[in-house]
Protein backbone atom coordinates (compact mmCIF):
# COMPACT_ATOMS: atom_id res chain seq x y z
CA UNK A 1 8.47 23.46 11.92
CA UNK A 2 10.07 25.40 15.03
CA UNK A 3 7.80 28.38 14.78
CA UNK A 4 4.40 29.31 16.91
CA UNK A 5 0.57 28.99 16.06
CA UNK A 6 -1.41 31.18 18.38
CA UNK A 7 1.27 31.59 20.83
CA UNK A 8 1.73 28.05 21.14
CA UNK A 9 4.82 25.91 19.99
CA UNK A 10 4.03 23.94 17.25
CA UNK A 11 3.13 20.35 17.57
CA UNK A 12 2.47 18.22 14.74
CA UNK A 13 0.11 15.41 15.22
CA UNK A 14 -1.15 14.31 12.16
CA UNK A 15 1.27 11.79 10.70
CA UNK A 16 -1.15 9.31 9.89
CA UNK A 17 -2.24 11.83 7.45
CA UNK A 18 1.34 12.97 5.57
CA UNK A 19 4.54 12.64 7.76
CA UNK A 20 7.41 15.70 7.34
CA UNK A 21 10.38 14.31 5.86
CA UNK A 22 13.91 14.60 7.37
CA UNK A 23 16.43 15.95 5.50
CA UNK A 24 18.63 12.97 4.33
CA UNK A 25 15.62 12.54 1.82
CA UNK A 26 15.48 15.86 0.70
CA UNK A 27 19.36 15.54 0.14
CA UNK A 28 18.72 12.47 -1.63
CA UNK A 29 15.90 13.93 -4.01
CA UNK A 30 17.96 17.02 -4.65
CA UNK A 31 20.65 15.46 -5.41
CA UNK A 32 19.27 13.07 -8.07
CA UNK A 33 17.79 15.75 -9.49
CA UNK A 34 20.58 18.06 -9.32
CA UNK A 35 23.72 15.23 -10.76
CA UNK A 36 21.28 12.69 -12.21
CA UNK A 37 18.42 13.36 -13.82
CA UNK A 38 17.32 11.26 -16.24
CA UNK A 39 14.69 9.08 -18.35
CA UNK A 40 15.20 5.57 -16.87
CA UNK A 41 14.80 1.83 -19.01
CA UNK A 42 15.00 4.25 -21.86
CA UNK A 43 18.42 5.55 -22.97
CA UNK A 44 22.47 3.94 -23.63
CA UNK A 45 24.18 7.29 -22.08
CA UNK A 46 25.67 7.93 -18.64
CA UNK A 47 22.85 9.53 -16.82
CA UNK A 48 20.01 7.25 -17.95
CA UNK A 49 21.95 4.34 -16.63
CA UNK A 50 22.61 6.29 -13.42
CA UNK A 51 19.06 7.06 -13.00
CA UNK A 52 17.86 3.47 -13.99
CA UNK A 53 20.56 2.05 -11.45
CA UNK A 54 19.47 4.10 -8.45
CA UNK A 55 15.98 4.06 -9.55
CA UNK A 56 15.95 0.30 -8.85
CA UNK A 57 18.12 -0.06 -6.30
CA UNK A 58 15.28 1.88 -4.60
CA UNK A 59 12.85 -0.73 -5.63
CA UNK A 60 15.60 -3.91 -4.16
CA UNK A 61 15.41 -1.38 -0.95
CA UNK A 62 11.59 -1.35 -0.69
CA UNK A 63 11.62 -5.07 -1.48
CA UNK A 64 14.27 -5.83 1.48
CA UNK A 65 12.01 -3.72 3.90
CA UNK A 66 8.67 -5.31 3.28
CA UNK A 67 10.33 -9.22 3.39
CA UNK A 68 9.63 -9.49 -0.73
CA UNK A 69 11.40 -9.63 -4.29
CA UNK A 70 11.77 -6.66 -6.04
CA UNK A 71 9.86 -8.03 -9.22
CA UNK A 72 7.07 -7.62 -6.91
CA UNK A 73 7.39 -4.11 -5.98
CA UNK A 74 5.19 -1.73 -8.61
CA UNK A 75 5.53 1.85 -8.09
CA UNK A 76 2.10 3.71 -8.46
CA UNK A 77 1.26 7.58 -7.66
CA UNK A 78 -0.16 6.23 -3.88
CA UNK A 79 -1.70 3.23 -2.53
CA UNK A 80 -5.39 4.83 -4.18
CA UNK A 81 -4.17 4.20 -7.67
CA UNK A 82 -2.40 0.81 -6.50
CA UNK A 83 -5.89 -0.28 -5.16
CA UNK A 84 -7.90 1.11 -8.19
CA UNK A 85 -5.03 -0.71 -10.31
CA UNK A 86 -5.96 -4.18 -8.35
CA UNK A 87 -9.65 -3.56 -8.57
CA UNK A 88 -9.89 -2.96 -12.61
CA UNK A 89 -7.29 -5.57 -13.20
CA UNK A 90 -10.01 -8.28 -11.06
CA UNK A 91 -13.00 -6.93 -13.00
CA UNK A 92 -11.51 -7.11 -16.75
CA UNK A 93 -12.58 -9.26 -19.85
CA UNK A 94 -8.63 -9.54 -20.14
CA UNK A 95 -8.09 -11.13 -16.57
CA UNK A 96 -8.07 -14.84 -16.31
CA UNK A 97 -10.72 -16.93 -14.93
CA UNK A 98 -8.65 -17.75 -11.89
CA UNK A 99 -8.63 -14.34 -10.07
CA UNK A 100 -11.28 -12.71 -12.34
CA UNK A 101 -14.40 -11.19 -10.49
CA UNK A 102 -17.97 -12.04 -12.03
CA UNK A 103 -21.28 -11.85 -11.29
CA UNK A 104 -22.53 -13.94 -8.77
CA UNK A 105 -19.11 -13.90 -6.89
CA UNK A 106 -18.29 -11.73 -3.59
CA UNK A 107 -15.98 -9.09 -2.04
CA UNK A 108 -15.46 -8.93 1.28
CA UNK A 109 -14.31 -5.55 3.18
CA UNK A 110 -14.71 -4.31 6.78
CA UNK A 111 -16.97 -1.70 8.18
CA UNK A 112 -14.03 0.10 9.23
CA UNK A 113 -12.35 0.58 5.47
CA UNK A 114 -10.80 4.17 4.22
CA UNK A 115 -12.75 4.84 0.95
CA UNK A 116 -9.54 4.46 -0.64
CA UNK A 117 -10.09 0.88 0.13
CA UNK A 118 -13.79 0.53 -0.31
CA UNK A 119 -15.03 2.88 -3.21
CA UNK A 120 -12.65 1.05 -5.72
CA UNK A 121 -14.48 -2.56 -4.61
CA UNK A 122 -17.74 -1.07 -4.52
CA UNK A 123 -17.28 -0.01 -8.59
CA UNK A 124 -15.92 -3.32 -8.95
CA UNK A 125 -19.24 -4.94 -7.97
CA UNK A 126 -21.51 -2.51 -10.07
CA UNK A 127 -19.46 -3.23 -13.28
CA UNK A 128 -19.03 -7.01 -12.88
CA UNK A 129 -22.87 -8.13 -10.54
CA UNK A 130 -20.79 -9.02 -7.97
CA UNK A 131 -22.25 -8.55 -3.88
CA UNK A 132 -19.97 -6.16 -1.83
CA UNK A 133 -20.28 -7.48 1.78
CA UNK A 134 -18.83 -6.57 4.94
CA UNK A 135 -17.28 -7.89 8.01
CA UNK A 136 -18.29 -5.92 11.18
CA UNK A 137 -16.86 -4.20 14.00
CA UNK A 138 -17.98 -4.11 17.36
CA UNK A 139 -18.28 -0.52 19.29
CA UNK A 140 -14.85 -0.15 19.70
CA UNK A 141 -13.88 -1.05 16.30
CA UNK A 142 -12.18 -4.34 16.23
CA UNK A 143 -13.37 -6.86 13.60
CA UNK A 144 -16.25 -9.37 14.87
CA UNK A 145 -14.10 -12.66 14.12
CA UNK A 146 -16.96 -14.54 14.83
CA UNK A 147 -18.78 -13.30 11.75
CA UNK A 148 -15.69 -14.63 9.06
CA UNK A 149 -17.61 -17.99 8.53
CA UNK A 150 -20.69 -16.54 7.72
CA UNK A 151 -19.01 -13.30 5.29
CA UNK A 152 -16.29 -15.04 3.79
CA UNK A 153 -18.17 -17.81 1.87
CA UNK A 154 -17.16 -20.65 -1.06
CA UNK A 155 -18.23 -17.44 -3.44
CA UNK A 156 -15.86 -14.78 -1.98
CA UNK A 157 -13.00 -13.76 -4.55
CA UNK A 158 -11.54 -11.09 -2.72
CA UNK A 159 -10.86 -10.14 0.83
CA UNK A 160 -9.37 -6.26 1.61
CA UNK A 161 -8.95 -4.99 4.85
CA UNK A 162 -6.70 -2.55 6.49
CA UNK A 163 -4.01 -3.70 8.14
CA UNK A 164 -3.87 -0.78 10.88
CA UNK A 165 -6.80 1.29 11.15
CA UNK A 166 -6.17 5.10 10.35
CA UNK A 167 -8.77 6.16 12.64
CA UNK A 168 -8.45 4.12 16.04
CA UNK A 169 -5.08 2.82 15.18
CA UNK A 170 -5.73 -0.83 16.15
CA UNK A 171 -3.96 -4.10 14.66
CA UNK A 172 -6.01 -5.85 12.49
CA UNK A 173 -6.19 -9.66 13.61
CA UNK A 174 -4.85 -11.28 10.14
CA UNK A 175 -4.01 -14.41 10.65
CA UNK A 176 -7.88 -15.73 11.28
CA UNK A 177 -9.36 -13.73 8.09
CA UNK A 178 -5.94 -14.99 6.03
CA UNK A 179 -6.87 -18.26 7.22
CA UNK A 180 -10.62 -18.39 6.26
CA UNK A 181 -10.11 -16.69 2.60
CA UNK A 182 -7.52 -19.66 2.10
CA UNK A 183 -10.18 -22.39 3.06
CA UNK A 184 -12.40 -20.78 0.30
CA UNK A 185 -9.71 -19.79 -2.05
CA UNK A 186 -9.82 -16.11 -2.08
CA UNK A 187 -7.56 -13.24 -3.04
CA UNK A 188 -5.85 -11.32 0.13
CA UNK A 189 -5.49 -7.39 -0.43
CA UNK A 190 -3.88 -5.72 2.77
CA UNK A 191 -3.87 -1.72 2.95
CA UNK A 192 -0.62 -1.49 5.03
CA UNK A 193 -0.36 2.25 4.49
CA UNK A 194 -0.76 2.77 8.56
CA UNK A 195 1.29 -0.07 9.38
CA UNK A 196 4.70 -0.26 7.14
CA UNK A 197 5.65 3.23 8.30
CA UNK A 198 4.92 2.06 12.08
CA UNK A 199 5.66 -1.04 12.71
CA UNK A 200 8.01 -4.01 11.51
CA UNK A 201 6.31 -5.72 8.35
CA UNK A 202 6.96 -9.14 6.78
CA UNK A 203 4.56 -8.96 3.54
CA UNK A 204 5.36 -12.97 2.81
CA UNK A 205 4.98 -13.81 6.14
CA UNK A 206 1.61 -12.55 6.20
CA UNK A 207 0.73 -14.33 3.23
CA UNK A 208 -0.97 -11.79 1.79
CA UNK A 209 -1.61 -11.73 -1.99
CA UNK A 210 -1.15 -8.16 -3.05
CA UNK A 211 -0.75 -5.06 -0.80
CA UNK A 212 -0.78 -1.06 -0.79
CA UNK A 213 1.38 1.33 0.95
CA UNK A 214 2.25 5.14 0.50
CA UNK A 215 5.47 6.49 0.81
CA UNK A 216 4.32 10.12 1.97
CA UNK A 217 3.21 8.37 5.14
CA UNK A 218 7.11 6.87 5.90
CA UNK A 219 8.67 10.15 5.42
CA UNK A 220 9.13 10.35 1.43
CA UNK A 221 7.96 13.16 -0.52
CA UNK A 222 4.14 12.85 -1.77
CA UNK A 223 3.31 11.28 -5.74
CA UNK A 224 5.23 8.16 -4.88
CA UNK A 225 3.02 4.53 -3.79
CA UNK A 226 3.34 0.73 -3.30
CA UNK A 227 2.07 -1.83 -5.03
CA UNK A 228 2.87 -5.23 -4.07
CA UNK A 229 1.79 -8.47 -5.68
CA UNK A 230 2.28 -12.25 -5.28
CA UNK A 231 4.41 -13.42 -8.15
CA UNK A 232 1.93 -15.23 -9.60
CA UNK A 233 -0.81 -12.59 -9.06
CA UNK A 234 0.89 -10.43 -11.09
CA UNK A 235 1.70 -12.09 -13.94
CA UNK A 236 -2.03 -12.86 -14.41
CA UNK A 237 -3.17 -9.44 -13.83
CA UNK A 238 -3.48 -7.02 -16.86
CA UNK A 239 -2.28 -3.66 -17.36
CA UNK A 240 -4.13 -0.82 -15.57
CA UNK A 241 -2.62 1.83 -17.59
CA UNK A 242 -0.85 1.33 -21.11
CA UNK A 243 1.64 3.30 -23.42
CA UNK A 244 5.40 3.48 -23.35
CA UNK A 245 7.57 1.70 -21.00
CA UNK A 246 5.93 -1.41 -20.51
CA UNK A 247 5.43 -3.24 -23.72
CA UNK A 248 8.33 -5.06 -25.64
CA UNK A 249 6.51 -5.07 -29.10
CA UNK A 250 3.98 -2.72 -30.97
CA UNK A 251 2.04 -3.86 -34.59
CA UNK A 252 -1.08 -1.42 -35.95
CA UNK A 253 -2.99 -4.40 -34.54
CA UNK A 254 -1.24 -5.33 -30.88
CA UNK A 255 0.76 -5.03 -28.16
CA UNK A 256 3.27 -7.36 -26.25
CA UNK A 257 3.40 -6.34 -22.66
CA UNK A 258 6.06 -6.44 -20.35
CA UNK A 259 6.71 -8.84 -16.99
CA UNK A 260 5.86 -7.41 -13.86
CA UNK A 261 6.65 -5.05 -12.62
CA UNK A 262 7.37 -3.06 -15.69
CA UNK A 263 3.94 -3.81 -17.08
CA UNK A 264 2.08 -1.45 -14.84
CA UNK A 265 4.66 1.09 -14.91
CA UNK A 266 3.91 2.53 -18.31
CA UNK A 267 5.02 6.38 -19.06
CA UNK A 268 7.52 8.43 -17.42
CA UNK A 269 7.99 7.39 -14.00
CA UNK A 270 8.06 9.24 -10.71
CA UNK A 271 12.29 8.81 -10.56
CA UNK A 272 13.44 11.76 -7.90
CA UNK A 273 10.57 10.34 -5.79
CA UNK A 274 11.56 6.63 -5.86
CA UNK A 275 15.30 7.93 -5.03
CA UNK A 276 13.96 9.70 -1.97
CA UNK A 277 11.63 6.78 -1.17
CA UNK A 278 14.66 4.74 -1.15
CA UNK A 279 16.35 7.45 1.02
CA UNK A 280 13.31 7.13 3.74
CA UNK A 281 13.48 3.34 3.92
CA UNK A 282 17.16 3.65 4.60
CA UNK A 283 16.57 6.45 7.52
CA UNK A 284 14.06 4.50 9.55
CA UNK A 285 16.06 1.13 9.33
CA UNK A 286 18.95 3.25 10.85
CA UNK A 287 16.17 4.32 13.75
CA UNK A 288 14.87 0.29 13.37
CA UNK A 289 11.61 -0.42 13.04
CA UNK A 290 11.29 -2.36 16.40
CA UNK A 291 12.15 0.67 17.96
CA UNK A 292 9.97 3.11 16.23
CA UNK A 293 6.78 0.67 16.83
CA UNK A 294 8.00 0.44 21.07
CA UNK A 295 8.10 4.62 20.99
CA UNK A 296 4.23 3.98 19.13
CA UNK A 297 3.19 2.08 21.86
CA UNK A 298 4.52 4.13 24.39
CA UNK A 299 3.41 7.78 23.65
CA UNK A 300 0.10 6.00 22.48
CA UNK A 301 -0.47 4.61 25.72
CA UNK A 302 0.72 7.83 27.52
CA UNK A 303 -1.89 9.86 25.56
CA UNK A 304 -4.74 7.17 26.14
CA UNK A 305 -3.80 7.56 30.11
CA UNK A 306 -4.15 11.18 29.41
CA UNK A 307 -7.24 11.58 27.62
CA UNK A 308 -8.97 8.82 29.83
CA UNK A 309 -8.49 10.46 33.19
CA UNK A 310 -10.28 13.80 31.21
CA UNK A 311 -13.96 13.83 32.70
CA UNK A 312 -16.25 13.53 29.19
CA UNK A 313 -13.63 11.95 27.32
CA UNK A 314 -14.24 8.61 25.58
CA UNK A 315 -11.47 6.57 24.15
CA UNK A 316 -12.55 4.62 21.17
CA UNK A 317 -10.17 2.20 19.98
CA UNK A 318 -7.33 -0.16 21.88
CA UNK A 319 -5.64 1.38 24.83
């Protein structure tokens, strides 16, 4: 990254989209790959119980950093699939009645959603007759709290928002929209992929029911995601994707599936970029994350000083 475009030093500004990734995870990734490479859950020598052991210590290490147990942390390829994983498992024949989406019922998103976080609950109503509805945002982008009583009704099922928006960068206000989809008994999903690389995040605290998060955005190498699920959410969802790795038995007729989280992990797994996942998590609790949110704050409200004293310049968003 020290090099020139156009005669200018470079400056890289578009984190929110991929971060770069310090070198004590590309140590850790080359390493693994380099001294122990191989399958994990799957074989009785030396380096398949190296990888396994590293593989989930990674997983306790994700766990630790989002306040959760590690039987609730799924890998997936990115927070997309981890979405589109939550979505089909709502919508399926195989799902039970308790967190199963059907016709008649409702899901609830924002106006401000990424499509990674809308598309997969706007399939989800055309294949099940559910009503997709939204909560809106005023002009600057901030929910319209006053709305939740009217959207959020005794036939919502699901609620997903973002928990930091990727555009304006403003905090979602949970704890109100938690609150109502309790009093109606509905499914939280939280897209934190904007918020667990930024700021300090207690997943049970929030009471959230599942969540997303991808680890290309806290400094990891791309192909590795987040899924995590409530206990209890989890065990009733089915599979997503089936084959090898997450069943226990096989007949010509059946399959026995796997616990969570094994049972959505099925095939060879992503291994060197859980490792350097692990690595990330590890680098920006050595920076803290209190610290790393009070150095958002500030250059954010240096550049919104900035930009606002520019004649013809409108800041949308929090300042």
């Amino acid at each position: 990254l020290d090099s020139e475009v156009n005669g200018h030093r470079l400056v890289y500004l578009d984190s929110a989209a991929t971060s770069q990734k310090p070198r004590q995870v590309l140590d850790a990734e080359r390493a693994y790959l380099e001294h122990r490479n191989a399958a994990v859950h799957r074989g009785a020598h030396t380096l398949a119980a190296l990888a396994t052991e590293e593989f989930e210590e990674a997983r306790e290490k994700v766990a630790r950093f989002v306040g959760v147990d590690a039987g609730e942390i799924v890998w997936t390829s990115n927070a997309t699939e981890g979405l589109n994983l939550v979505a089909y498992g709502l919508g399926s024949a195989a799902a039970p009645a308790s967190i199963r989406v059907r016709e008649g019922d409702e899901i609830v998103v924002t106006e401000s959603e990424h499509h990674a976080n809308l598309i997969p609950w706007q399939q989800l109503a055309l294949r099940t007759g559910a009503r997709l509805r939204y909560i809106p945002v005023d002009d600057q982008g901030a929910l319209r709290l006053e709305t939740l009583g009217d959207v959020i009704t005794e036939r919502t099922r699901v609620v997903a928002l973002a928990h930091v928006s990727n555009v304006l960068g403003g905090v979602a206000p949970l704890g109100p929209v938690i609150a109502r989809a309790r009093e109606v008994g509905a499914l939280v999903v939280l897209d934190a992929c904007q918020s667990v690389p930024h700021l300090p995040v207690d997943l049970r605290a929030l009471d959230v029911d599942l969540a997303v998060f991808s680890g290309h955005k806290m400094l990891a190498p791309t192909g590795i995601g987040v899924l995590y699920g409530r206990r209890q959410v989890l065990e009733a969802l089915p599979p997503f994707l089936t084959g090898g790795s997450m069943i226990t038995t096989v007949t010509m007729e059946a399959a026995e599936f796997l616990p969570p989280p094994q049972r959505f992990e099925a095939g060879t797994q992503r291994i060197s970029q859980v490792v350097a996942l692990g690595a990330a998590v590890d680098y920006l609790e050595r920076v803290g994350m209190d610290r790393i949110a009070e150095h958002g704050r500030r250059i954010g409200a240096r550049l919104v000083a900035g930009l606002s004293g520019i004649r013809g310049v409108r800041v949308l968003g929090p300042g």
